[in-house]
C-alpha atoms as a PDB file:
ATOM      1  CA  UNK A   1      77.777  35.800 -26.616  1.00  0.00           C
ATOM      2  CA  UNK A   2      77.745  32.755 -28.778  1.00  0.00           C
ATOM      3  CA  UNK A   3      74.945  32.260 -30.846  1.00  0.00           C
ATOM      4  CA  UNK A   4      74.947  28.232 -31.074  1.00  0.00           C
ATOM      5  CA  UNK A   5      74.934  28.449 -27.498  1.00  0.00           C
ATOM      6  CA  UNK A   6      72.163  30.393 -26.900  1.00  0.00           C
ATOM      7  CA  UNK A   7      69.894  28.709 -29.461  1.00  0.00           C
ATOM      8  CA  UNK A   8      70.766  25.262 -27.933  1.00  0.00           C
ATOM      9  CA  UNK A   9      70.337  26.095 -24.421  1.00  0.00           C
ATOM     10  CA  UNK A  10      66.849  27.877 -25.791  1.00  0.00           C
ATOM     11  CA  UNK A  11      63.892  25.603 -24.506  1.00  0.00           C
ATOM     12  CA  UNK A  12      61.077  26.987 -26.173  1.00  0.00           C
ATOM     13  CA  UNK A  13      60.350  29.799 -28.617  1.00  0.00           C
ATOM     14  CA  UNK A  14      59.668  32.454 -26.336  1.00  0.00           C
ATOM     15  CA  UNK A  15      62.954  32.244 -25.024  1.00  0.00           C
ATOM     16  CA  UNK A  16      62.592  30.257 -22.078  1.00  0.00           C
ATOM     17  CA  UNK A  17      66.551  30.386 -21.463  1.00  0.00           C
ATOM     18  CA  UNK A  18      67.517  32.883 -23.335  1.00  0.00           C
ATOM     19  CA  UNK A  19      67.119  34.990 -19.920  1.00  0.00           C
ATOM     20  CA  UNK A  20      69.480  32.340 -18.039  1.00  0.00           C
ATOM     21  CA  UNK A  21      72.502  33.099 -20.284  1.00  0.00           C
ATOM     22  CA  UNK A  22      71.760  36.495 -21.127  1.00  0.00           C
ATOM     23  CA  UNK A  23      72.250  37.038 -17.166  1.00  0.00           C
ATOM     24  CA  UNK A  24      74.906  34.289 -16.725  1.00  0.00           C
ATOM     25  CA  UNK A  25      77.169  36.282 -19.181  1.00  0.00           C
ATOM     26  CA  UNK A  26      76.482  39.552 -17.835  1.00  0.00           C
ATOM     27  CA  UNK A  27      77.583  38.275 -14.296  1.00  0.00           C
ATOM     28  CA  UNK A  28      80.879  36.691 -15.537  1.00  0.00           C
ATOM     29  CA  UNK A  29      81.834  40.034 -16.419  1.00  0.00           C
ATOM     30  CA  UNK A  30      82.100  40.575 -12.816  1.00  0.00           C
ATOM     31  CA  UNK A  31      83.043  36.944 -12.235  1.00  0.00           C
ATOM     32  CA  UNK A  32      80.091  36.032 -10.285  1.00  0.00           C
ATOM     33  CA  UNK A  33      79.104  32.581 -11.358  1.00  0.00           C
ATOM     34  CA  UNK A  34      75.874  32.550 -10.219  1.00  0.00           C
ATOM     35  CA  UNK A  35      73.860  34.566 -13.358  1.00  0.00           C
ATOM     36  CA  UNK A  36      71.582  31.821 -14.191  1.00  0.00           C
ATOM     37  CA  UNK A  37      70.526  30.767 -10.916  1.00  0.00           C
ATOM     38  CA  UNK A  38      69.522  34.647  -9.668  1.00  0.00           C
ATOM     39  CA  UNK A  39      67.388  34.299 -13.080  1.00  0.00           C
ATOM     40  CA  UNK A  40      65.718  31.444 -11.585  1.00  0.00           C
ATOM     41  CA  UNK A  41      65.187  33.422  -8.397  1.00  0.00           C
ATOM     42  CA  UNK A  42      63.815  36.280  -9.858  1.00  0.00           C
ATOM     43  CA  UNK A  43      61.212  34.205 -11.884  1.00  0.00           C
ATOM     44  CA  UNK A  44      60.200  32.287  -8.978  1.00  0.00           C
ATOM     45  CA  UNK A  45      59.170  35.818  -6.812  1.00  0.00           C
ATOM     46  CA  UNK A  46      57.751  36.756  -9.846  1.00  0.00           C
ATOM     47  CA  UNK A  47      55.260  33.624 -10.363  1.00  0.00           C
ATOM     48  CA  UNK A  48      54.674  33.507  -6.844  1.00  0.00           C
ATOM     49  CA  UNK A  49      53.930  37.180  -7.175  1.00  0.00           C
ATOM     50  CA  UNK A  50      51.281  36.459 -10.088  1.00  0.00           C
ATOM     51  CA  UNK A  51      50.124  33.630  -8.124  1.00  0.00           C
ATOM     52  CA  UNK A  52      49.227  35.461  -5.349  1.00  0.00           C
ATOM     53  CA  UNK A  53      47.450  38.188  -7.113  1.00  0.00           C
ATOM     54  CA  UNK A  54      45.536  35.483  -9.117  1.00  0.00           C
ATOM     55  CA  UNK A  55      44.532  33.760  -5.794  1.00  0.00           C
ATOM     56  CA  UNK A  56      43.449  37.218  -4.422  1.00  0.00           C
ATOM     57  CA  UNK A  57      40.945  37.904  -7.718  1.00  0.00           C
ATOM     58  CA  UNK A  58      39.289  34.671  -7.108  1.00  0.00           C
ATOM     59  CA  UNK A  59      38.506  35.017  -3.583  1.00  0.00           C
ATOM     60  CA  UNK A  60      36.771  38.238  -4.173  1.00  0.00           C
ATOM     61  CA  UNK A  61      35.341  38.122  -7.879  1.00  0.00           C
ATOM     62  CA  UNK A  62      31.730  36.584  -6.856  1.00  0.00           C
ATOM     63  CA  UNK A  63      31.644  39.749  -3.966  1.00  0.00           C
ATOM     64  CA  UNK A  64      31.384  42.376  -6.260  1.00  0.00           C
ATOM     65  CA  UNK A  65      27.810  42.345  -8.606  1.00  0.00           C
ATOM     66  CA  UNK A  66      27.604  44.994 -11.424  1.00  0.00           C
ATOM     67  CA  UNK A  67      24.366  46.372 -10.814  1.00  0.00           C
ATOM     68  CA  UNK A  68      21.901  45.507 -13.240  1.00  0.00           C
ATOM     69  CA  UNK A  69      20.259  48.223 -15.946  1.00  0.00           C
ATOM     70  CA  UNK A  70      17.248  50.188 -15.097  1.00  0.00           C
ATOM     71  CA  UNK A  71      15.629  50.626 -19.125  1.00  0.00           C
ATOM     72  CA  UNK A  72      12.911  52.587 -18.188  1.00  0.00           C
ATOM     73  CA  UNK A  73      15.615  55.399 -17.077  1.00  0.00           C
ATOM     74  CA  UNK A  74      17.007  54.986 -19.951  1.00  0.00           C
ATOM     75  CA  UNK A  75      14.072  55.309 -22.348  1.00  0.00           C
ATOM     76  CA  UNK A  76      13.456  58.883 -20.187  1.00  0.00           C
ATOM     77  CA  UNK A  77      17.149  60.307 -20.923  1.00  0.00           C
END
């Protein structure tokens, strides 16, 4: 894989692209042009995965209290 490439294509320093060409070279090898756009569809699910979970925790966080500490049973242990 060219180097140049990959560090111009490269949008941010986590490697925000990085993934795109990685998989778009990998699926030349079997001549399937489509690498960088499966990448896209496999971050997508996974967003809307994290999305959804984050959605969940919100809708339920005030429903569950931690019950508050008793100090005189503590003083007695």
């Amino acid at each position: 894989m060219n180097v140049r490439k990959l560090k111009e294509f490269s949008l941010a320093l986590n490697g925000l692209g990085a993934g795109h060409i990685a998989l778009e070279e990998l699926y030349q090898i079997d001549s399937i042009s489509a690498g960088a756009d499966i990448f896209n569809l496999f971050v997508i699910i996974q967003i809307s995965v994290y999305l959804l979970g984050g959605v969940i925790y919100f809708i339920y966080n005030n429903e569950y209290q931690v019950p508050a500490l008793d100090k005189k049973k503590l003083v007695s242990l």
